[in-house]
Protein backbone atom coordinates (compact mmCIF):
# COMPACT_ATOMS: atom_id res chain seq x y z
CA UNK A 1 75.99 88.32 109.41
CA UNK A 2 75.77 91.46 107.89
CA UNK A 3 79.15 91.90 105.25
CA UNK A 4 79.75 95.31 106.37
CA UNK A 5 79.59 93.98 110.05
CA UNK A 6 81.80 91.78 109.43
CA UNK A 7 84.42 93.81 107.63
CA UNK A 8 84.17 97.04 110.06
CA UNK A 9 87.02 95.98 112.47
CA UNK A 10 89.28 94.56 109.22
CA UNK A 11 90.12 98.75 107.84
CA UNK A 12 90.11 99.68 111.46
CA UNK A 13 92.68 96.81 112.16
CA UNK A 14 94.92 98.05 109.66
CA UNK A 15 96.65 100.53 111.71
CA UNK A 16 97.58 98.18 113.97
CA UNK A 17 98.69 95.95 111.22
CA UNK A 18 100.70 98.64 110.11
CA UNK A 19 102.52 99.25 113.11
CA UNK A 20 102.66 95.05 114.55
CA UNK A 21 103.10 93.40 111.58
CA UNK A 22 105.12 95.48 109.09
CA UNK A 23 108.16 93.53 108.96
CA UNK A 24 105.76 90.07 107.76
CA UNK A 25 105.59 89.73 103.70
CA UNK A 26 101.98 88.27 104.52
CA UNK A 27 100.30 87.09 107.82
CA UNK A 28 96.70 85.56 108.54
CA UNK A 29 94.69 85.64 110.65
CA UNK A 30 90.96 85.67 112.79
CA UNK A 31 89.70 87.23 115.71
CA UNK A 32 86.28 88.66 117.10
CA UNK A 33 85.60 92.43 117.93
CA UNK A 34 83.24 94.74 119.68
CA UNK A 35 82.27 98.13 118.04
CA UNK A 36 80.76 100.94 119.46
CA UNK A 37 78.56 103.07 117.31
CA UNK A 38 77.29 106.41 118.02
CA UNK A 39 73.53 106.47 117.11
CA UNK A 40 70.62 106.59 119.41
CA UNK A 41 69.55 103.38 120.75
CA UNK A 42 71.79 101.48 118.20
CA UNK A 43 73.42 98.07 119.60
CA UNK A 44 77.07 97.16 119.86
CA UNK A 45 78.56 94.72 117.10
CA UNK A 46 80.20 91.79 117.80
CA UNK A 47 81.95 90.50 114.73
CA UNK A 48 84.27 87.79 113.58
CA UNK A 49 87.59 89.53 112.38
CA UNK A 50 89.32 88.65 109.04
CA UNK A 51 92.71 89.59 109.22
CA UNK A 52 95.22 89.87 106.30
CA UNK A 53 98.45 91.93 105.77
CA UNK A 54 100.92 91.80 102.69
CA UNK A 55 104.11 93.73 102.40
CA UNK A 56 106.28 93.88 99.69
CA UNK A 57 108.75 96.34 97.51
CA UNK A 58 106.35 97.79 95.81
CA UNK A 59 102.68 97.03 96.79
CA UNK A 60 101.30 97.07 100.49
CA UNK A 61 97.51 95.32 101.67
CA UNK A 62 96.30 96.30 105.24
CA UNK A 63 92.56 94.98 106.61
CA UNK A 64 90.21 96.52 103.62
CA UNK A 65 92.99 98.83 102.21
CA UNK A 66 96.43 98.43 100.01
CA UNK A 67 98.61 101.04 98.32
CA UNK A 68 101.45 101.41 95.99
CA UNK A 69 104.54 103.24 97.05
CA UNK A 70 105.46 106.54 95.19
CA UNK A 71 108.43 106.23 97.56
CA UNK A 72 110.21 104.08 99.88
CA UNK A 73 113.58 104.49 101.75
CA UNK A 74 112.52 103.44 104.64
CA UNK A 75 112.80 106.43 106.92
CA UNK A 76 109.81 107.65 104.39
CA UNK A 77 107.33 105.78 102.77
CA UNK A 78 104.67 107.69 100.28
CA UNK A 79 101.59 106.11 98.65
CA UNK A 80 98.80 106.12 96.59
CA UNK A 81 96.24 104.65 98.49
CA UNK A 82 92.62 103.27 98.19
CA UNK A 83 90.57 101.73 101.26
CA UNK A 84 86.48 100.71 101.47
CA UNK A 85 85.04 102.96 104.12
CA UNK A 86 82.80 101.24 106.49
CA UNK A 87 81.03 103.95 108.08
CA UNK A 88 77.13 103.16 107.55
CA UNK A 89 73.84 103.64 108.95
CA UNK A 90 71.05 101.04 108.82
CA UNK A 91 67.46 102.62 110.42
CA UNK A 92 66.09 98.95 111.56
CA UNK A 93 69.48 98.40 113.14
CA UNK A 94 67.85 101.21 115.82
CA UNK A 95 65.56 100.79 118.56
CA UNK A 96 64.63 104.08 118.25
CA UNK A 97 61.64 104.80 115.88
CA UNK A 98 62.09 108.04 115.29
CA UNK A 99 65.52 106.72 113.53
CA UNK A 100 64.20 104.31 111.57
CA UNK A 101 61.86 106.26 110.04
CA UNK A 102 65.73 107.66 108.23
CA UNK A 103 67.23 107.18 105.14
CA UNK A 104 70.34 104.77 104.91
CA UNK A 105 73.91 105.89 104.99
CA UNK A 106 76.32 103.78 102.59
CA UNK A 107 79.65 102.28 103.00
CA UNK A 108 81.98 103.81 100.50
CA UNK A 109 85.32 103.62 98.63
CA UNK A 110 88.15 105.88 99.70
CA UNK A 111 91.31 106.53 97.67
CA UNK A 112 93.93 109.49 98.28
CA UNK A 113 97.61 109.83 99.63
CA UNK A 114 99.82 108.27 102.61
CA UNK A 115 102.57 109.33 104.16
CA UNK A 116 104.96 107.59 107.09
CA UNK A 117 107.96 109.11 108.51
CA UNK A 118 109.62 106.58 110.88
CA UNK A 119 112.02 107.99 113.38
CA UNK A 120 113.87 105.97 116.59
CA UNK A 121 111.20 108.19 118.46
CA UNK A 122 108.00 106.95 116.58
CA UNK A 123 106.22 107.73 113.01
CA UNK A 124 104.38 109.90 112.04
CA UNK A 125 101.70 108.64 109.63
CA UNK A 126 98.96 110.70 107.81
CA UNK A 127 96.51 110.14 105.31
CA UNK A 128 93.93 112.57 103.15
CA UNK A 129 91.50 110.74 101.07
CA UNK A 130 88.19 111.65 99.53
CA UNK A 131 84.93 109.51 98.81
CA UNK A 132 84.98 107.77 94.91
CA UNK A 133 81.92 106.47 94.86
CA UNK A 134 79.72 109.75 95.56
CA UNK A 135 78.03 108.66 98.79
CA UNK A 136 79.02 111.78 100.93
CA UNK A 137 81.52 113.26 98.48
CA UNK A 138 83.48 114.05 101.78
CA UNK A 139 86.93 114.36 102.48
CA UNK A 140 88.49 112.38 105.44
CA UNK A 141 92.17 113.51 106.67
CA UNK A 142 93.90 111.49 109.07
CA UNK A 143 97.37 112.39 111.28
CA UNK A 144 98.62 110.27 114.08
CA UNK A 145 101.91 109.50 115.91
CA UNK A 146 102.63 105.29 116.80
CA UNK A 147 105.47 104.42 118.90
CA UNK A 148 106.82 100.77 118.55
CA UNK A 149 107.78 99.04 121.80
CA UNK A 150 109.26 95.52 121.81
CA UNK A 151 110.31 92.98 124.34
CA UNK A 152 111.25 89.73 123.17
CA UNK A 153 108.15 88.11 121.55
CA UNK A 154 105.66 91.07 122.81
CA UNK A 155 105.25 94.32 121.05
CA UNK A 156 103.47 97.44 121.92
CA UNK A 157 102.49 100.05 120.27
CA UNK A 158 100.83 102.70 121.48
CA UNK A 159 99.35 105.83 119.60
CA UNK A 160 97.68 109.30 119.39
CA UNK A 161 96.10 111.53 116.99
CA UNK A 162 93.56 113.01 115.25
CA UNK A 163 91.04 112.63 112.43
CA UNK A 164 89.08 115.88 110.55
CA UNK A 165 86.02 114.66 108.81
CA UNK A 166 84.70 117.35 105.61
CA UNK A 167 81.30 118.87 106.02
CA UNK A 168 79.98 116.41 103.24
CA UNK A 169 81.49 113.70 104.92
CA UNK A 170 79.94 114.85 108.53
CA UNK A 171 76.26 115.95 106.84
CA UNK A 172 75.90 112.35 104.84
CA UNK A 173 76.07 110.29 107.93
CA UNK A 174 74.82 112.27 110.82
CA UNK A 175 72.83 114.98 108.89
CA UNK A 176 68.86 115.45 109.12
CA UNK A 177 67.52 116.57 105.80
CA UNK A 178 64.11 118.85 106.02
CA UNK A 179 62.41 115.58 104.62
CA UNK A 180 63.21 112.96 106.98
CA UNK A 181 62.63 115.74 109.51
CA UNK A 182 58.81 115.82 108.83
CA UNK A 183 58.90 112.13 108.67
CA UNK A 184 60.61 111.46 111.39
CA UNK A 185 60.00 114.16 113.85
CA UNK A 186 63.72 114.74 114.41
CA UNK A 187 64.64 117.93 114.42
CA UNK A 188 66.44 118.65 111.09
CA UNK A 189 70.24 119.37 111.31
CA UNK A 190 73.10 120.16 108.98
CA UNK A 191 76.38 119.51 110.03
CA UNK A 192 80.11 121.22 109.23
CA UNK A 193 83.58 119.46 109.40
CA UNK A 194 85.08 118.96 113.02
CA UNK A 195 87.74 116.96 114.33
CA UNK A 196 87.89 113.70 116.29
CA UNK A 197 90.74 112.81 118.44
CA UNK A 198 91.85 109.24 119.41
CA UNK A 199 93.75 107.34 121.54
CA UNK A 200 95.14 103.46 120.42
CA UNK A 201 96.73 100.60 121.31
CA UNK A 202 97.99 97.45 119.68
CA UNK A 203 99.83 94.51 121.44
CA UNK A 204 101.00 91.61 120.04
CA UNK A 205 102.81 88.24 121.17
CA UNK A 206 104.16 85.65 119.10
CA UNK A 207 104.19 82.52 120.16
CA UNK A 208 104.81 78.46 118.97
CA UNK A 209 107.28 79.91 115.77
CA UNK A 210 105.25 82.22 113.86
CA UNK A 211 101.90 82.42 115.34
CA UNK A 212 100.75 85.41 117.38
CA UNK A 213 97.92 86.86 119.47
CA UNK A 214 96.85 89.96 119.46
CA UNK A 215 95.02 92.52 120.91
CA UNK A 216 94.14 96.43 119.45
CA UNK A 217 91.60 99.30 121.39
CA UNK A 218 91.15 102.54 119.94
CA UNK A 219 88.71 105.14 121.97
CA UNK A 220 87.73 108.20 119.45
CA UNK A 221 85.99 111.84 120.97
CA UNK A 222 83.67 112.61 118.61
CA UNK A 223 83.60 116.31 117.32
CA UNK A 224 80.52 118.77 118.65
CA UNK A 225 79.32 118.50 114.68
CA UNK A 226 78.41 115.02 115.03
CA UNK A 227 77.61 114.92 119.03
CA UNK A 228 74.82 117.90 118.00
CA UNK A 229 73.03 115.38 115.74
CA UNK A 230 69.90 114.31 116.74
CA UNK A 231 70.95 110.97 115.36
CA UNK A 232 73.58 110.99 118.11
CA UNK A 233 73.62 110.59 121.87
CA UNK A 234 77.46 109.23 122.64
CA UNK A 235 80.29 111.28 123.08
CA UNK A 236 83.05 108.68 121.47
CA UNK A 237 83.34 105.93 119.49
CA UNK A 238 84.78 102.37 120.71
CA UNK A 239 86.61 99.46 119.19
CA UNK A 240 88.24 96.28 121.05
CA UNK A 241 89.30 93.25 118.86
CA UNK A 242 91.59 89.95 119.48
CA UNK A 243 92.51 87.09 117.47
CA UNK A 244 95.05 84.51 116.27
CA UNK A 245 97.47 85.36 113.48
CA UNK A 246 100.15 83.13 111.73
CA UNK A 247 102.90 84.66 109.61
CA UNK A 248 104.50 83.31 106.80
């Protein structure tokens, strides 16, 4: 199994984390997911899902990111954040041969600022970050409002919002240089910043003490500058993942 394959669904999973699990000091877990991706004639992953959440004073771990908190009150909690990006493109993971006549697009490291404002209405969350490793050199920001619901042993929490990917970030993975243009026969295509809307949900149930299943979905519209690529021919972007998790 491919290790960004498997790790996909864990960065994804940490907003759910976030909102579900925040109260544990660490829980564990495993689960299996299905991703959509957006490029021509490219399969759907099914992956086994590590899961792993840590919360303490100081320090926080979420799926493939973790922080340290400039401040915490609890109504507002500010950090310096770093997260790997798993956002890739693989040419002989296509069907298409025009596509795998591409380059690759890389997985990257992303480190910036995040910012949650909990209210008895919801939180706000938001997060800007920028690419460390110079893949893209592309600057992702991220704003979304999660409401918490729970009922006994089940919680739900839904969400909405929005994501705005940088030009860079947009051009380095659905971008058609003049090169792999006259390799490929693609039509070559540069593409500008645009903004992706979501919808989520989490769910979780705890069971037997302090094991849990859950359950997360998120559904993303992908911006005109990345539905225009000839790389492209989906509208949105998919993720479904459940597992087993035991806190500590």
């Amino acid at each position: 199994m491919n290790k960004i394959k498997l790790l996909t669904l864990g960065v994804l999973l940490a907003t759910s984390a976030t909102a579900v699990q925040a109260e544990s000091k660490l829980t564990l877990g495993a689960g299996v997911g299905v991703i959509q991706h957006p490029y021509k004639q490219y399969s759907n992953d099914v992956v086994p899902v590590p899961v792993l959440t840590y919360e303490s004073e100081n320090f926080w771990f979420r799926g493939l990111g973790g922080g340290y908190y400039l401040w915490n009150d609890g109504t507002d909690q500010l950090s310096l954040t770093a997260y790997w990006l798993p956002m890739y493109f693989k040419p002989s993971d296509s069907d298409s041969h025009k596509l795998r006549r591409l380059d690759s697009r890389h997985s990257t490291l992303m480190a910036g600022v995040s910012w949650f404002h909990h209210t008895q209405y919801g939180s706000l969350r938001t997060t800007l970050s920028g690419d460390t490793l110079d893949k893209s050199n592309g600057l992702i920001w991220d704003l979304g409002w999660i409401y918490r619901y729970t009922n006994g042993n089940l919680t739900l929490t839904p969400g909405i919002g929005v994501e705005w990917n940088s030009d860079n970030m947009n051009d380095y993975y659905y971008g058609v240089s003049h090169k792999e243009s006259r390799k490929s026969g693609l039509r070559d295509y540069s593409a500008d910043g645009g903004w992706n809307p979501y919808l989520e949900l989490s769910a979780n149930y705890r069971f037997l003490g302090n094991w849990s299943v859950y359950g997360t979905a998120r559904y993303t519209r992908l911006s005109d500058e990345i539905t225009d690529s000839p790389m492209v021919d989906k509208s949105w972007t998919g993720l479904l993942s459940t597992g087993v998790t035991y806190t500590f």
